[in-house]
Protein backbone atom coordinates (compact mmCIF):
# COMPACT_ATOMS: atom_id res chain seq x y z
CA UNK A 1 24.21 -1.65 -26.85
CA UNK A 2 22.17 -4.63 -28.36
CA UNK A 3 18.76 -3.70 -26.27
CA UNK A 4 16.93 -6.10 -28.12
CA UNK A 5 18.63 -8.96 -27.06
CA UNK A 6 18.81 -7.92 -23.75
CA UNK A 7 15.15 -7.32 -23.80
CA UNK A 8 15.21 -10.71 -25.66
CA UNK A 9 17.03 -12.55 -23.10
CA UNK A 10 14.51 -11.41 -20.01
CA UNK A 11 11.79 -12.78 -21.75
CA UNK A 12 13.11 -16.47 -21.70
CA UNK A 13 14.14 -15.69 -18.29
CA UNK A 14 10.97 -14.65 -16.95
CA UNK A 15 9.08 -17.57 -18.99
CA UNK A 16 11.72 -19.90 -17.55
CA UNK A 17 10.40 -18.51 -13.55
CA UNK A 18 7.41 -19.24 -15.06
CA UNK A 19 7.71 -23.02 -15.74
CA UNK A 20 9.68 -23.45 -12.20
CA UNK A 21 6.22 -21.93 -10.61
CA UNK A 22 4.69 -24.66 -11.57
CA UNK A 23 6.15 -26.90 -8.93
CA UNK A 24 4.90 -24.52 -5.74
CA UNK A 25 1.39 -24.68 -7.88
CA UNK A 26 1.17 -28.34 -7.56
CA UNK A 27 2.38 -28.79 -4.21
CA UNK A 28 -0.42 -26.24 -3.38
CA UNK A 29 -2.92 -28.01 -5.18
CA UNK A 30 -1.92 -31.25 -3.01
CA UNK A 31 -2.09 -29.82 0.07
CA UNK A 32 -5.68 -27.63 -0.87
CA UNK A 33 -4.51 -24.30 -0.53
CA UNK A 34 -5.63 -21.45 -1.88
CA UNK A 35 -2.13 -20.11 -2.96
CA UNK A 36 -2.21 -22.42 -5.94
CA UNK A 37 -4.84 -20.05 -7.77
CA UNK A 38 -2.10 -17.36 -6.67
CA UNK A 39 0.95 -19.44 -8.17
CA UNK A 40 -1.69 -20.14 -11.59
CA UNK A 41 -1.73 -15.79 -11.74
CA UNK A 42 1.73 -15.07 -11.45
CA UNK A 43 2.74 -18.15 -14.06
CA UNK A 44 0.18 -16.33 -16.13
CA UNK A 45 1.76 -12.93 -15.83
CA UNK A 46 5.37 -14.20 -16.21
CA UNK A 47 4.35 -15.99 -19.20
CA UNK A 48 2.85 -13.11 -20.75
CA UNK A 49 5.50 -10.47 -20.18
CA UNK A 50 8.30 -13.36 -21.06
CA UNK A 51 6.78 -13.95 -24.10
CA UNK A 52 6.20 -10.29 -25.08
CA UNK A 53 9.73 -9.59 -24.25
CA UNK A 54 10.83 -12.57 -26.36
CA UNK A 55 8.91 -10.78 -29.62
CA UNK A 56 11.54 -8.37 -29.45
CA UNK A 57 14.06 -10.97 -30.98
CA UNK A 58 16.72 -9.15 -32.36
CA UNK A 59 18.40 -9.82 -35.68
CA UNK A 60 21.44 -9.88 -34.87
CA UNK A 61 22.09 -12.27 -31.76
CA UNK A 62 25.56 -12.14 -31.12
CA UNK A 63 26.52 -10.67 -27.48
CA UNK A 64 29.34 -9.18 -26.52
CA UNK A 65 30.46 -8.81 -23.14
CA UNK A 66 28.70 -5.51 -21.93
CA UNK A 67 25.60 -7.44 -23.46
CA UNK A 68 26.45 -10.15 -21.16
CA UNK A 69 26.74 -8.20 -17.85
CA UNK A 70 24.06 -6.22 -18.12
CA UNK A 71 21.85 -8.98 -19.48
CA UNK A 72 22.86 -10.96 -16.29
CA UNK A 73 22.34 -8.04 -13.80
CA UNK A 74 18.93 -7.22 -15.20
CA UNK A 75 17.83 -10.97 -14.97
CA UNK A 76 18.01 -11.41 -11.63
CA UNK A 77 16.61 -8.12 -10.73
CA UNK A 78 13.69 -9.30 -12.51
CA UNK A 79 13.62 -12.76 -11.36
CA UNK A 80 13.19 -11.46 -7.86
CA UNK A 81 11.03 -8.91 -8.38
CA UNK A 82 8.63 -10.95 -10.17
CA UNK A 83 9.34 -14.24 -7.66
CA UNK A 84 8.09 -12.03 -4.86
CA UNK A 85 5.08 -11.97 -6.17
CA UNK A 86 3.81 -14.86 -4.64
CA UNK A 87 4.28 -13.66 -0.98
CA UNK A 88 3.16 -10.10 -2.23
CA UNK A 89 -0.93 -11.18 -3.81
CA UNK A 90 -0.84 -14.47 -0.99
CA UNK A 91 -0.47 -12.11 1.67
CA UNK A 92 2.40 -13.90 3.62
CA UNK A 93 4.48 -11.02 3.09
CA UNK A 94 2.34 -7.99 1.71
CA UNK A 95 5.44 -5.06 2.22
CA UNK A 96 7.15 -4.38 -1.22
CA UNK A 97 10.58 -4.13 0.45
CA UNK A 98 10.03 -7.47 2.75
CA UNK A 99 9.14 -9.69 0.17
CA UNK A 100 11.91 -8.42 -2.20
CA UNK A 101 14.25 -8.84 0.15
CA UNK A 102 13.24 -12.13 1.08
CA UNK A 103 12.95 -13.13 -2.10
CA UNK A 104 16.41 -11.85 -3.25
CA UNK A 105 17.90 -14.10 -0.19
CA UNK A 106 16.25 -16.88 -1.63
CA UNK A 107 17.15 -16.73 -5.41
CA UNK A 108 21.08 -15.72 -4.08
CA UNK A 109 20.92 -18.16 -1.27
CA UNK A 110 21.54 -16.09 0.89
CA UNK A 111 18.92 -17.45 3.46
CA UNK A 112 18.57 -14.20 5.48
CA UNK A 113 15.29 -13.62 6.60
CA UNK A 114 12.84 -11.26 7.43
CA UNK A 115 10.42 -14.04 8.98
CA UNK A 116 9.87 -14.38 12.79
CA UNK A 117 7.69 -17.42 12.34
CA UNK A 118 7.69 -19.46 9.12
CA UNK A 119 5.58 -22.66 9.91
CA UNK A 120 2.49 -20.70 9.94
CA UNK A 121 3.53 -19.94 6.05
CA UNK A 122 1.31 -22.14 3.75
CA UNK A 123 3.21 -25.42 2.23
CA UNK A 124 3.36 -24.01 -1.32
CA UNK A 125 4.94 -20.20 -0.29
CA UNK A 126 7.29 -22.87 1.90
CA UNK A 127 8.48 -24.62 -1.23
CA UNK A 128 8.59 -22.01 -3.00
CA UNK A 129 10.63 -20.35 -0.92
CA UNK A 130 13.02 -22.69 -0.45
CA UNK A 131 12.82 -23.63 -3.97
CA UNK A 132 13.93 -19.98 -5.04
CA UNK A 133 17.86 -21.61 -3.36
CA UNK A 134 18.03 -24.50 -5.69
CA UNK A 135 16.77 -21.95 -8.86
CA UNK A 136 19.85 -19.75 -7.75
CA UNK A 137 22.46 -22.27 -6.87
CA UNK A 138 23.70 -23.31 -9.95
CA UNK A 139 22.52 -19.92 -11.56
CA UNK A 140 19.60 -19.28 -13.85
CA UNK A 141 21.82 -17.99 -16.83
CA UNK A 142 23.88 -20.93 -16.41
CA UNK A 143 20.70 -23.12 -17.68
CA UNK A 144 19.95 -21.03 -19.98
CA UNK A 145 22.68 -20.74 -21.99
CA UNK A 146 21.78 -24.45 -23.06
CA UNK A 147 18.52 -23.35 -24.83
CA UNK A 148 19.51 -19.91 -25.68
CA UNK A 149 20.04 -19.81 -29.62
CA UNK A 150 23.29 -17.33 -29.30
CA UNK A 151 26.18 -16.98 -30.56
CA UNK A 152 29.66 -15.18 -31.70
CA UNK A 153 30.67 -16.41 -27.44
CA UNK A 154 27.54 -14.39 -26.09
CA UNK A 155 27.08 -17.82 -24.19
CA UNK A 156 30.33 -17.55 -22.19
CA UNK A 157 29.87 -13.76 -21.46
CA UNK A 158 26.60 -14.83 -19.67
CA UNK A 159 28.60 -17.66 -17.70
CA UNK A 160 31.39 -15.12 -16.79
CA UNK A 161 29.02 -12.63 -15.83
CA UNK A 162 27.30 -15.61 -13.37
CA UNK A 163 29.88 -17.83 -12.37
CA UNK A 164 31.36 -17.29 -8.82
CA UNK A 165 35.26 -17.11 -8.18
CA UNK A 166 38.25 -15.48 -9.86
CA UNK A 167 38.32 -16.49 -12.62
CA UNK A 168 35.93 -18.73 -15.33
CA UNK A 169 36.96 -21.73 -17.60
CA UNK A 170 35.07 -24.34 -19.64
CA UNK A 171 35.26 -27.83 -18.71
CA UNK A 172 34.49 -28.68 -22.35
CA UNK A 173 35.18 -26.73 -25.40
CA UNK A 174 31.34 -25.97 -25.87
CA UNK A 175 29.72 -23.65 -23.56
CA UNK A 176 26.31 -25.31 -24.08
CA UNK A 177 28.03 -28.69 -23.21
CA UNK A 178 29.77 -27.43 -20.06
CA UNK A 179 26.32 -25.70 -18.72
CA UNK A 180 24.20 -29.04 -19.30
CA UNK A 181 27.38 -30.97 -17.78
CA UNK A 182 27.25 -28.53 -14.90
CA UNK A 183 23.74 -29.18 -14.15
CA UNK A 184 23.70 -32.54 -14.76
CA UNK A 185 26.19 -33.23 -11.54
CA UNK A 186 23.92 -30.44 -9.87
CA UNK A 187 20.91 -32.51 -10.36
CA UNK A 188 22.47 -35.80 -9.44
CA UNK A 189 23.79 -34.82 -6.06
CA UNK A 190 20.47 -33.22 -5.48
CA UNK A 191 18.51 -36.55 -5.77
CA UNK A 192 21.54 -38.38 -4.06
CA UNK A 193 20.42 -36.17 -0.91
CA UNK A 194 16.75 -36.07 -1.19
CA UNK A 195 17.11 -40.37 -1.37
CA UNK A 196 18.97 -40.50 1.92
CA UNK A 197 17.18 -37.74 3.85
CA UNK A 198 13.90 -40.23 2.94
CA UNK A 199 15.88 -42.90 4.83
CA UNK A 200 16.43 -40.28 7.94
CA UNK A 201 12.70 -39.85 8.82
CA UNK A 202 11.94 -37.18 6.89
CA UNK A 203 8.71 -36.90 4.61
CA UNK A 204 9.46 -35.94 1.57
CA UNK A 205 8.26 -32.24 1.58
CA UNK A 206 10.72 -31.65 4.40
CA UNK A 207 13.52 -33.46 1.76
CA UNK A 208 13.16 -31.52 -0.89
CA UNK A 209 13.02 -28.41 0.61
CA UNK A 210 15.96 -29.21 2.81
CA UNK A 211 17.45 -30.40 0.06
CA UNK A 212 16.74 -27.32 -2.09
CA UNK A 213 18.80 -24.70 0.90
CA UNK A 214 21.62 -27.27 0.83
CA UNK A 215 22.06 -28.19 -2.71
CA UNK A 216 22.15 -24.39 -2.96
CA UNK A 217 23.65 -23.48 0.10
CA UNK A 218 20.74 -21.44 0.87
CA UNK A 219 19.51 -21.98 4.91
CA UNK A 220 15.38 -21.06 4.10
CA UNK A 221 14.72 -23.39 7.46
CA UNK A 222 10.84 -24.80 7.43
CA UNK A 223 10.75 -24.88 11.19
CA UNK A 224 11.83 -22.00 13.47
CA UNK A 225 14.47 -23.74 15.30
CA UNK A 226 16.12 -24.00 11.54
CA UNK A 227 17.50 -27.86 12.20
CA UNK A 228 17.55 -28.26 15.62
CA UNK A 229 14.39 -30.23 15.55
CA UNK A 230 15.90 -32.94 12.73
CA UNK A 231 17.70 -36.50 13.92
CA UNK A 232 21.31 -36.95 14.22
CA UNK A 233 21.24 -38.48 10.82
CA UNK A 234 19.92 -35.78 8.90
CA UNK A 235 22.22 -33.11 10.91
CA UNK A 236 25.03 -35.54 9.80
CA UNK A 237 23.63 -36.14 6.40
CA UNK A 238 23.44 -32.31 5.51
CA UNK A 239 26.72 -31.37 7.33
CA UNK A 240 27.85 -33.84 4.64
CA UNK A 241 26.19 -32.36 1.50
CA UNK A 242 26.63 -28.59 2.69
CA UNK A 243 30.49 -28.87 2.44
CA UNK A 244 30.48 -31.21 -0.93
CA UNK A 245 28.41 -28.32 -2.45
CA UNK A 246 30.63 -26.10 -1.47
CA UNK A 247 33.94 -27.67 -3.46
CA UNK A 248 33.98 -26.81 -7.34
CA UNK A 249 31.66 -28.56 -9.56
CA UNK A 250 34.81 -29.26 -11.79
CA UNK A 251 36.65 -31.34 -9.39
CA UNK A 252 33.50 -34.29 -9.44
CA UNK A 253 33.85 -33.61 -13.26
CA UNK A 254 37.25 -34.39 -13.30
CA UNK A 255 37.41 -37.50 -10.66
CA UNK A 256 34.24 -39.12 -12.04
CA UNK A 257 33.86 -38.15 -15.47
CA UNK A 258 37.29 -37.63 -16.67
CA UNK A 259 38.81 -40.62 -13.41
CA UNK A 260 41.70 -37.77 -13.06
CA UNK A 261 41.95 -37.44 -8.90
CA UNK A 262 45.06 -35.94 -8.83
CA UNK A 263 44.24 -33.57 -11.59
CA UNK A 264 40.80 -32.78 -10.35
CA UNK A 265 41.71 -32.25 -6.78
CA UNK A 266 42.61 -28.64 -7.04
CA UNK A 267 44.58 -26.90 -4.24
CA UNK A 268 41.92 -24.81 -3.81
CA UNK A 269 39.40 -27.95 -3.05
CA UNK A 270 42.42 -28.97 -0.73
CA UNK A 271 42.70 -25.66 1.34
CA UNK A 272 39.29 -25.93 1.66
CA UNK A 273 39.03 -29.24 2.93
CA UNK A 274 41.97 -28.09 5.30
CA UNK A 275 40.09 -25.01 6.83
CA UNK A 276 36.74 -27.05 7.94
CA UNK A 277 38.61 -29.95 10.13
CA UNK A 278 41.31 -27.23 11.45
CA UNK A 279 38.03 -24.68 12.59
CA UNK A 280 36.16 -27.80 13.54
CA UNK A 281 39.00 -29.06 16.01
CA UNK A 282 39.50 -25.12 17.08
CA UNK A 283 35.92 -24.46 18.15
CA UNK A 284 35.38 -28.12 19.71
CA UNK A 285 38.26 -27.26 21.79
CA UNK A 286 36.88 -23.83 22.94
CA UNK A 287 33.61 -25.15 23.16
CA UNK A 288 34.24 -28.24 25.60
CA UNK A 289 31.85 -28.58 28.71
CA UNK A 290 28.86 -26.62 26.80
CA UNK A 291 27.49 -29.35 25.52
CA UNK A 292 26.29 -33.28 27.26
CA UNK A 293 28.97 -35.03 25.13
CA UNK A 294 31.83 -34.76 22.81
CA UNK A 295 30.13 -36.39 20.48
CA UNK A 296 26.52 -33.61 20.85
CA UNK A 297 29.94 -30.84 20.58
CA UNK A 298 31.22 -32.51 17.74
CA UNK A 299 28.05 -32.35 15.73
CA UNK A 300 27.13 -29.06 16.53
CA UNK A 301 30.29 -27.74 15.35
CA UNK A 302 31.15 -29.57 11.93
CA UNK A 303 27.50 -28.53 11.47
CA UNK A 304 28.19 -24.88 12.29
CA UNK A 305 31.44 -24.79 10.82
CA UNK A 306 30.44 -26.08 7.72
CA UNK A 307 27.01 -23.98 7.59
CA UNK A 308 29.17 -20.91 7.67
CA UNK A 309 32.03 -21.56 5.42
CA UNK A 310 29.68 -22.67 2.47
CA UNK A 311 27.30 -19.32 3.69
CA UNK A 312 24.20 -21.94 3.74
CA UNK A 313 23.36 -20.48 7.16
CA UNK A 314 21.08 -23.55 8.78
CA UNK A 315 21.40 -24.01 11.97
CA UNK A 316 21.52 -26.34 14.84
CA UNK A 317 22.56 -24.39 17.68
CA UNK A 318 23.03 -20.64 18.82
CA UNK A 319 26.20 -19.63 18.40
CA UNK A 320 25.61 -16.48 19.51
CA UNK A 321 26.31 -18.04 23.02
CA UNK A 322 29.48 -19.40 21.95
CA UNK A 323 33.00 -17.87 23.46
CA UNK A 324 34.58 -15.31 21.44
CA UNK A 325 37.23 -17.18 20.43
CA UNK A 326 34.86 -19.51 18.45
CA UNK A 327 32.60 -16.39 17.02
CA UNK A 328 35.70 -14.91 16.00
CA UNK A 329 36.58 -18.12 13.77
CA UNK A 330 32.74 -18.01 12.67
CA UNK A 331 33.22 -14.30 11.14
CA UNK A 332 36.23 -15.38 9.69
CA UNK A 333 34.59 -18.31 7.40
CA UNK A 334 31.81 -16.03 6.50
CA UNK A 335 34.53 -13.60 4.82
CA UNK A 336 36.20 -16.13 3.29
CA UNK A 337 33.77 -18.55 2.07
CA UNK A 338 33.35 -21.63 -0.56
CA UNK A 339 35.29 -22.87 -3.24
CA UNK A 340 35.13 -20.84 -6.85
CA UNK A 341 32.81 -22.36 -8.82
CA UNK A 342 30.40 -23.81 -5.98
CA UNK A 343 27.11 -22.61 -4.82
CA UNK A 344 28.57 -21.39 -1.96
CA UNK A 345 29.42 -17.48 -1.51
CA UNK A 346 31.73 -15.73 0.39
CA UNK A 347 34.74 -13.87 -0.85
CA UNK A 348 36.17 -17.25 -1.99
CA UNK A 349 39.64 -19.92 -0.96
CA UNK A 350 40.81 -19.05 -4.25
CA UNK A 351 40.81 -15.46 -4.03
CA UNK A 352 42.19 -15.33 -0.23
CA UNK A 353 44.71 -17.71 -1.84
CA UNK A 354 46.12 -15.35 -4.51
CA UNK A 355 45.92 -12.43 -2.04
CA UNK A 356 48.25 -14.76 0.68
CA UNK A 357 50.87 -15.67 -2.71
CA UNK A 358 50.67 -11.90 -3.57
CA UNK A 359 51.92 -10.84 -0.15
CA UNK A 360 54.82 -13.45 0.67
CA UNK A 361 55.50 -12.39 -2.89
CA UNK A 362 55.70 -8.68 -2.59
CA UNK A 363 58.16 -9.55 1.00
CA UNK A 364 60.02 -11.47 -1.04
CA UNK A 365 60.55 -9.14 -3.49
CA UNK A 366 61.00 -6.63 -0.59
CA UNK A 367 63.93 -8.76 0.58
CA UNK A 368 65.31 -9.36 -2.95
CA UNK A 369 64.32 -6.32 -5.49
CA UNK A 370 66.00 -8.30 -8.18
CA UNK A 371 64.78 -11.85 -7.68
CA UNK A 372 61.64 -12.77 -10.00
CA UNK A 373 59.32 -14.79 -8.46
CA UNK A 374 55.99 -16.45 -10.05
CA UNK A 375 52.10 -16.42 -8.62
CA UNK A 376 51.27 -20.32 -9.46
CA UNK A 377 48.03 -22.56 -8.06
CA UNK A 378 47.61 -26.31 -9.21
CA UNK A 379 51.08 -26.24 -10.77
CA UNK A 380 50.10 -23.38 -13.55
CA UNK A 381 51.05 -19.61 -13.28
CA UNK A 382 48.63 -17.11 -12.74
CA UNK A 383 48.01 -15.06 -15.29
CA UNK A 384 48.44 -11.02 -14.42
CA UNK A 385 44.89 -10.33 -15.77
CA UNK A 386 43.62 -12.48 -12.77
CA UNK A 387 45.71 -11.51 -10.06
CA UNK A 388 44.34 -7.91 -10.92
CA UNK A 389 41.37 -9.03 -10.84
CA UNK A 390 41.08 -10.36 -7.36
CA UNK A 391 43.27 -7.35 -6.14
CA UNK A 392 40.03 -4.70 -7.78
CA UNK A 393 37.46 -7.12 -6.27
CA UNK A 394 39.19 -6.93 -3.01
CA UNK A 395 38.67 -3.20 -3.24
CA UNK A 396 35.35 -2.57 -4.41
CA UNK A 397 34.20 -5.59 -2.05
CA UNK A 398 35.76 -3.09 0.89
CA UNK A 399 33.88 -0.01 -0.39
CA UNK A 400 30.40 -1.80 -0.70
CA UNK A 401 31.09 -2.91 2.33
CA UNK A 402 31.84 0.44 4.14
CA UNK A 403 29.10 1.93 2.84
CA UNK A 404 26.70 -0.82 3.54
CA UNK A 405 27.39 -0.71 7.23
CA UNK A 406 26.98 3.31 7.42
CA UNK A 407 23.77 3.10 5.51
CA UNK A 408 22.13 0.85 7.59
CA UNK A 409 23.59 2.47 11.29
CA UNK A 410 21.35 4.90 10.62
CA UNK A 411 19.08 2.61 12.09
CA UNK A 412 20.40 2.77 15.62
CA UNK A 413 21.28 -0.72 16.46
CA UNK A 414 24.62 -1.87 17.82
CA UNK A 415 27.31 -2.45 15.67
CA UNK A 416 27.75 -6.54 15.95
CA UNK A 417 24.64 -7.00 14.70
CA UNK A 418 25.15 -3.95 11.45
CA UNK A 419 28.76 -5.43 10.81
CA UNK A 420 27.75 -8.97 10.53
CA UNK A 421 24.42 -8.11 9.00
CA UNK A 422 25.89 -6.44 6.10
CA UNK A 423 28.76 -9.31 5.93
CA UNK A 424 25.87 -12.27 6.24
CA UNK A 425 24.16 -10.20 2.97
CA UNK A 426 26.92 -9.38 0.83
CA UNK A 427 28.77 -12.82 1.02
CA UNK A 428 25.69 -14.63 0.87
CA UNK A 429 25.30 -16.28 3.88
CA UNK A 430 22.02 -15.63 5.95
CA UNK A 431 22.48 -15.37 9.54
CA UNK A 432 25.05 -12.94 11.21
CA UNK A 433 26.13 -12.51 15.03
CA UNK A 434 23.90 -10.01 17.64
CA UNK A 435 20.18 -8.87 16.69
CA UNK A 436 20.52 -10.90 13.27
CA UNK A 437 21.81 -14.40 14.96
CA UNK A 438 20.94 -17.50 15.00
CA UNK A 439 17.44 -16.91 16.48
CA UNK A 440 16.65 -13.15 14.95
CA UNK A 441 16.07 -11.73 11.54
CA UNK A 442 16.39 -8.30 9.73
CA UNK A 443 12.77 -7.75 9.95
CA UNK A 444 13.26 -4.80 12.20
CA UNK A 445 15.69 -2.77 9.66
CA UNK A 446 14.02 -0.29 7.86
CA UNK A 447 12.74 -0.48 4.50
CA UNK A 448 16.00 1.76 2.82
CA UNK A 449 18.18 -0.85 4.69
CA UNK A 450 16.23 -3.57 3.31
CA UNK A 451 16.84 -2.22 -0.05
CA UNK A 452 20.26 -1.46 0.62
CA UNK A 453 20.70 -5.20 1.81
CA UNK A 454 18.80 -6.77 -0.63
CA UNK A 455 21.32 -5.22 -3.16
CA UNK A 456 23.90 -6.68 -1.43
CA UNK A 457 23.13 -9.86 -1.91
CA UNK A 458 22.84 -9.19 -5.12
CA UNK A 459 26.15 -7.47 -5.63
CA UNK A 460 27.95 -10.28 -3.81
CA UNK A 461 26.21 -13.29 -5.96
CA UNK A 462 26.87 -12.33 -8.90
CA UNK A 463 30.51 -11.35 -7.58
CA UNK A 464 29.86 -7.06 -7.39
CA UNK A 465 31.05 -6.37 -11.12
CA UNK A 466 27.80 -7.45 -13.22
CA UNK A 467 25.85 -5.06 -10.81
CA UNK A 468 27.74 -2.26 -10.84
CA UNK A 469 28.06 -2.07 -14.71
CA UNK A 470 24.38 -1.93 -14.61
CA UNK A 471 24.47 1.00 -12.65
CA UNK A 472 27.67 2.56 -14.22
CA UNK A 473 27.19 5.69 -16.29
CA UNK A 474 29.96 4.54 -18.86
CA UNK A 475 27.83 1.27 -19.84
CA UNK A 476 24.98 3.06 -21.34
CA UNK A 477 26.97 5.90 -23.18
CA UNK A 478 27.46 4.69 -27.32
């Protein structure tokens, strides 16, 4: 184990939460608050342990792939344990295991909250907050890896190690190239929103950070009532943007950089696509007569709907009060999630996709012990290694799971609310069903569920693996 350059690599990660402090500084210089002496402190300490860490550069810089994963688990336990800081010394959230957890919800966008009231939160812990989404959207390492001077593929371990879905390719044959491309239609979409959400009567503090929970498919509301308060057209305008930030990043590559729409439309994006308007016509049917108009049902529910499948978790109405039928369909998008490759969490369409092939394929087979039949997906055949791959996920996603929801029961409260607490954590979505809807938090859990929660976004952002080789005995032997 190279601890050197692990060491090495938290130090331009922490100096790197550093520089994107500076932002909440200024806005709380603007709006004369006191937390921007508070964001000057905890630039200063970042900057001084970042650059410490980065004395420790090692000689030899290449990283291999147990490098990689433990480099990437480490970095966003410190990123969060040094980004709650600000809510720690500002006093907005002074316990230790509140403001990690909220902050670990932010920087996974998870959006789960421990908050009962957040407009009495001053404007800079507010950005910052929301902020923390657009920081973790795209994924920290991800920027990096543009900057970072490594080499012998240490770059693509980190991406692997980051990157959300089944499997990871590069849309260019340099890494550096396909992180800076990456970013670059991150960044543009970003502005694209905060531009029209100017034209929808916002002000442009309540753009960017709305922008900054979509873009990252976050949910950190500013208001209480999430984005019930907003106009039609920025309900409509973010209903938009949640779901295009939920298909992969390569398919915009491919249709507007590479003008290949058939090519770039993947099945997956397609399936996608196909689950939002079939669960959108679903729950407006079930839902007819609770609201003044189609058109106020309509709106509520491509909201909702496409909220939940990209795990942003803002909300416009409480769907705890919706018929089971439609809550049902609700649980069902937070298991399955985004696209691979997205911002958006959840178990993934690609992965439920390979399960669905695997299992007409093992009837078939069933049927026919001597026919051979192939796993494909956009006209290519899956490779074994990847299939096996989603089958282990599958797995240890169930046991995390399990054990999540028993840990936490200990608490006492009904099993709704534990179930789709633990499910609204681990596939990074924010808001679950019962004492943790809509219109609740997780503020009453304890402070060992908190933890164990707080892990589980973790776990389920950087897709369970990267965490648990941190934690696995067999990483650290030589």
């Amino acid at each position: 184990m190279n601890y050197r350059l692990i060491i090495y690599t938290l130090g331009w990660v922490l100096s790197f939460e550093a520089v994107c402090m500076i932002l909440p500084m200024v806005c709380g210089f603007i709006y004369g608050e006191k937390e921007a002496l508070i964001f000057a402190s905890c630039i200063l300490i970042c900057l001084i342990i970042g650059r410490l860490f980065i004395s420790f550069s090692p000689k030899n810089k290449v990283m291999y792939s147990k490098e990689g994963f433990v480099s990437v688990a480490l970095s966003w336990l410190f990123i969060s344990i040094f980004g709650a800081l600000p809510f720690i010394f500002s006093g907005a959230i002074p316990n230790i295991f509140d403001a990690f957890f909220e902050t670990v919800s932010g920087f996974t966008t998870t959006g789960a909250s421990v908050l009962s009231n957040v407009e009495i939160l001053p404007k800079s812990i507010i950005f910052w907050r929301s902020f923390s989404h657009w920081i973790g959207g795209m994924g920290v390492i991800v920027l990096l890896v543009a900057v970072l001077p490594l080499s012998g593929g240490g770059n693509f371990h980190m991406i692997k190690a980051e990157s959300t879905g089944p499997s990871v390719s590069k849309l260019v044959p340099k890494v550096k190239q396909t992180a800076l491309i990456l970013y670059g239609i991150y960044v543009v979409m970003t502005i694209t929103q905060i531009v029209i959400l100017l034209f929808c009567n916002m002000n442009l503090f309540e753009a960017l950070t709305t922008t900054f929970g979509t873009a990252g498919t976050g949910g950190f509301g500013i208001r209480n009532d999430s984005f019930t308060g907003f106009s039609d057209s920025a309900q409509i305008t973010v209903t938009i943007f949640m779901i295009l930030f939920g298909i992969d990043f390569s398919v915009y590559y491919f249709i507007f950089v590479k003008r290949m729409f058939k090519t770039g439309v993947t099945s997956e994006a397609k399936t996608y696509l196909g689950i939002i308007i079939a669960t959108i016509a679903l729950i407006s049917y079930n839902c007819r007569g609770m609201y003044e108009s189609i058109w106020e049902n309509l709106k509520h529910t491509a909201f909702q709907v496409g909220s939940i499948i990209t795990t942003t978790g803002y909300t416009t109405a409480d769907y705890n009060l919706w018929p089971e039928f439609s809550k049902a369909i609700l649980v069902l998008l937070m298991i399955i999630g985004a696209c691979a490759g997205s911002t958006g969490g959840g178990i993934k369409v690609s992965r439920i996709m390979i399960l669905l092939k695997s299992i007409v394929k093992e009837i078939k087979i069933a049927a026919h012990p001597k026919s051979v039949h192939k796993l494909t997906m956009n006209g290519r055949t899956l490779q074994h290694e990847t299939v096996r791959a989603v089958n282990v996920y599958m797995m240890a996603y169930l046991i995390i799971f399990a054990f999540s929801v028993i840990i936490i029961s200990r608490d006492g409260y009904d099993f709704t609310t534990n179930f789709t607490g633990v499910l609204a954590t681990l596939n990074n979505i924010g808001p679950g069903l019962g004492t943790v809807g809509p219109t609740g938090n997780f503020g009453m859990y304890s402070n060992l569920s908190k933890f164990v929660l707080s892990m589980g976004m973790l776990a389920g952002r950087l897709e369970l693996f990267p965490l648990l080789v941190l934690f696995s005995p067999y990483t650290w032997k030589k």
